[in-house]
C-alpha atoms as a PDB file:
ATOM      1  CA  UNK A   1     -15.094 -32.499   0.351  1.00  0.00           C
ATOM      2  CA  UNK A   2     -16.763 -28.962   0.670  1.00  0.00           C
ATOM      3  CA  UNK A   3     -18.521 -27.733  -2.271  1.00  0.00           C
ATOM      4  CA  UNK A   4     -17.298 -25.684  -4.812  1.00  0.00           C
ATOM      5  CA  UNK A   5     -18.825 -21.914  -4.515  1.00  0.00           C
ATOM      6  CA  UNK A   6     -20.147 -20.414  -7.696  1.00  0.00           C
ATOM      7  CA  UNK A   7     -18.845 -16.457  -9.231  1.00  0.00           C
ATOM      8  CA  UNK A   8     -20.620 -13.933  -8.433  1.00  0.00           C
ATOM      9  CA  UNK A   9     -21.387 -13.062 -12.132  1.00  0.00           C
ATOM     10  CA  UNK A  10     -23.170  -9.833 -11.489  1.00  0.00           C
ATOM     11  CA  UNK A  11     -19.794  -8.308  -9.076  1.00  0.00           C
ATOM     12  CA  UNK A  12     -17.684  -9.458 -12.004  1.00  0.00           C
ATOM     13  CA  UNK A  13     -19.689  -7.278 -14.416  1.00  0.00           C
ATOM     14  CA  UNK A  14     -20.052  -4.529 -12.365  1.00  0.00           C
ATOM     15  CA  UNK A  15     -15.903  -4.753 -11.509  1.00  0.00           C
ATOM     16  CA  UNK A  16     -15.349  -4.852 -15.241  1.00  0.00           C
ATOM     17  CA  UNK A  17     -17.768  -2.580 -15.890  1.00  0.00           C
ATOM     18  CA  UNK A  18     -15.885   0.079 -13.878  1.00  0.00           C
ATOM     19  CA  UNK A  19     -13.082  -0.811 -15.164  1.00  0.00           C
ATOM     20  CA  UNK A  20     -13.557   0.025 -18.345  1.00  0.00           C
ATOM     21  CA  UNK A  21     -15.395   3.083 -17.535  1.00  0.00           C
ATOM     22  CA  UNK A  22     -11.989   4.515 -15.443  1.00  0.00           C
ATOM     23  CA  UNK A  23     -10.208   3.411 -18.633  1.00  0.00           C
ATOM     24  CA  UNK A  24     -12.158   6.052 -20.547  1.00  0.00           C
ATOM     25  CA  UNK A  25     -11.712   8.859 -18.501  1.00  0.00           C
ATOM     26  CA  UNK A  26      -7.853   8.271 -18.340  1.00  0.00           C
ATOM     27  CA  UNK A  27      -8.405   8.605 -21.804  1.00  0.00           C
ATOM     28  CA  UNK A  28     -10.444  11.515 -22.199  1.00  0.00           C
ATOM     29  CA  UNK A  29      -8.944  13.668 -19.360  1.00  0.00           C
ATOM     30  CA  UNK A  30      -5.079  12.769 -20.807  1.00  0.00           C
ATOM     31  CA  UNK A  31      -5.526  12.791 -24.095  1.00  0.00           C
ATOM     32  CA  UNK A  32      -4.167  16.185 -25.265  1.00  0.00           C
ATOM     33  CA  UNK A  33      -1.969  16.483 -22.351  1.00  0.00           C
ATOM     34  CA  UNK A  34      -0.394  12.699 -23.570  1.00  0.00           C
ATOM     35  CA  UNK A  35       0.210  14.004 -27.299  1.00  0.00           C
ATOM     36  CA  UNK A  36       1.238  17.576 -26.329  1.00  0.00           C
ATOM     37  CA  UNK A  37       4.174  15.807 -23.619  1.00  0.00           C
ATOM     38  CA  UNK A  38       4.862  11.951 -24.931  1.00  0.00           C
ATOM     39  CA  UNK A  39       3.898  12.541 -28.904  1.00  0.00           C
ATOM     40  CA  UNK A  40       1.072   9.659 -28.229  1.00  0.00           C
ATOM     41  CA  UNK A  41      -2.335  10.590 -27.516  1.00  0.00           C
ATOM     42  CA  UNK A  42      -3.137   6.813 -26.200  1.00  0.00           C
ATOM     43  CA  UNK A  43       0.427   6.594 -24.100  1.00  0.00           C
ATOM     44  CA  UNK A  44      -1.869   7.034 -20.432  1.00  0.00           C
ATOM     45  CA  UNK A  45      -4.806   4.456 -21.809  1.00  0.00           C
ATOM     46  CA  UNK A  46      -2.164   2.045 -22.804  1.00  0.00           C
ATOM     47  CA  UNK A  47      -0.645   2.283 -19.193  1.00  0.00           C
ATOM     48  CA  UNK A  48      -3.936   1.754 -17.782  1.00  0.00           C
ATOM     49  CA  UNK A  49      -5.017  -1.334 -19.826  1.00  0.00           C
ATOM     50  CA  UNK A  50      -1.396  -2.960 -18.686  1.00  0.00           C
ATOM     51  CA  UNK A  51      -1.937  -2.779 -15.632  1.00  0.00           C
ATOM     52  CA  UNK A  52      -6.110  -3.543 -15.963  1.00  0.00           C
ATOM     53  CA  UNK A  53      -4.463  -6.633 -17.233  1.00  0.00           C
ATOM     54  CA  UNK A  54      -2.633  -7.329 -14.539  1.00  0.00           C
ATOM     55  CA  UNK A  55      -5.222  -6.911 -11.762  1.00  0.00           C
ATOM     56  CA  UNK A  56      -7.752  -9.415 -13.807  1.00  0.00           C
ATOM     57  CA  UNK A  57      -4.672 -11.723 -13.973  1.00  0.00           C
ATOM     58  CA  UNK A  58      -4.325 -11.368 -10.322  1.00  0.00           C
ATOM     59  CA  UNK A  59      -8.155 -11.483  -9.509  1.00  0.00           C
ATOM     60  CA  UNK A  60      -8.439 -14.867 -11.611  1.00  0.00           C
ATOM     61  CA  UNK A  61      -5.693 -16.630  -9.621  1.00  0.00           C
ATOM     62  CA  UNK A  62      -7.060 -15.281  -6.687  1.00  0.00           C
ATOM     63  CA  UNK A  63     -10.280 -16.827  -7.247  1.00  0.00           C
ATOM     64  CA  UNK A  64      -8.233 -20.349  -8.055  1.00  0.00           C
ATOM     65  CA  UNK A  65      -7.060 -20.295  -4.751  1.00  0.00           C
ATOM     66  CA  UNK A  66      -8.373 -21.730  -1.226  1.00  0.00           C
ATOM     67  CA  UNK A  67      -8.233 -18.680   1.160  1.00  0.00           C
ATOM     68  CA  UNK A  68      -7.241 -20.663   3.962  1.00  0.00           C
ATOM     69  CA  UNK A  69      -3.639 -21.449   2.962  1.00  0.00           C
ATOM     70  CA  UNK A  70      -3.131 -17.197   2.828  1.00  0.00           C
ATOM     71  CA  UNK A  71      -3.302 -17.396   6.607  1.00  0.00           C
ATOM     72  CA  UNK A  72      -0.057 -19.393   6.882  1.00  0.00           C
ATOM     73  CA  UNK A  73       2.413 -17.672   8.059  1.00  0.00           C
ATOM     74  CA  UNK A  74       4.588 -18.603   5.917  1.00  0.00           C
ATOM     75  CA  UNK A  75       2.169 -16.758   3.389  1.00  0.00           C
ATOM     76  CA  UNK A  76       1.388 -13.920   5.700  1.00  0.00           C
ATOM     77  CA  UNK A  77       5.116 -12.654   6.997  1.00  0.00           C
ATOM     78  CA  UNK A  78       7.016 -12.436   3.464  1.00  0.00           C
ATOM     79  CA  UNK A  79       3.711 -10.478   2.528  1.00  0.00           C
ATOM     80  CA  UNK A  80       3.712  -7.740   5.473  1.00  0.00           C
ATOM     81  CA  UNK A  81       7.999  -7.748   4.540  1.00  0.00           C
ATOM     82  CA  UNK A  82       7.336  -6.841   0.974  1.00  0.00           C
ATOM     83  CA  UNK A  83       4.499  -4.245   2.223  1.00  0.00           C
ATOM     84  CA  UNK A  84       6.636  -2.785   4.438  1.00  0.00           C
ATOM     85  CA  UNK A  85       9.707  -2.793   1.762  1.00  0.00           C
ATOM     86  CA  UNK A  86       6.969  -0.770  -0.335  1.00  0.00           C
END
């Protein structure tokens, strides 16, 4: 049974890191422009955090999973269909 590789604690800091530093520039660039159009000054950051959400969500089961199995083809042709759909 191979071993099981450790996180890379430092690239997850960093990644988060920048995360949350894009987060506050959405916020500071769209502030005015977000309560002037939508009535909400934090409509833009709100956006953002969904969807900052999402991609950790996504990252985390990435990690769970072995990277050989996304080579299947059965893996690999619905993913270039939906790309392509895109």
């Amino acid at each position: 049974m191979p071993r099981r590789l450790e996180t890379d604690k430092w690239l997850f800091g960093v990644t988060l890191a920048l995360c949350l530093l894009g987060a506050v520039m959405i916020f500071s660039a769209s502030a005015v422009t977000a309560d002037t159009q939508y009535g909400h000054s934090y409509i833009f950051l709100l956006r953002q955090a969904v969807w900052l959400v999402a991609g950790m969500f996504g990252m985390f089961a990435l990690m769970r999973t072995d990277y050989r199995k996304l080579r299947e083809p059965a893996v690999v042709y619905p993913t270039v269909c939906v790309v392509l759909l895109l």
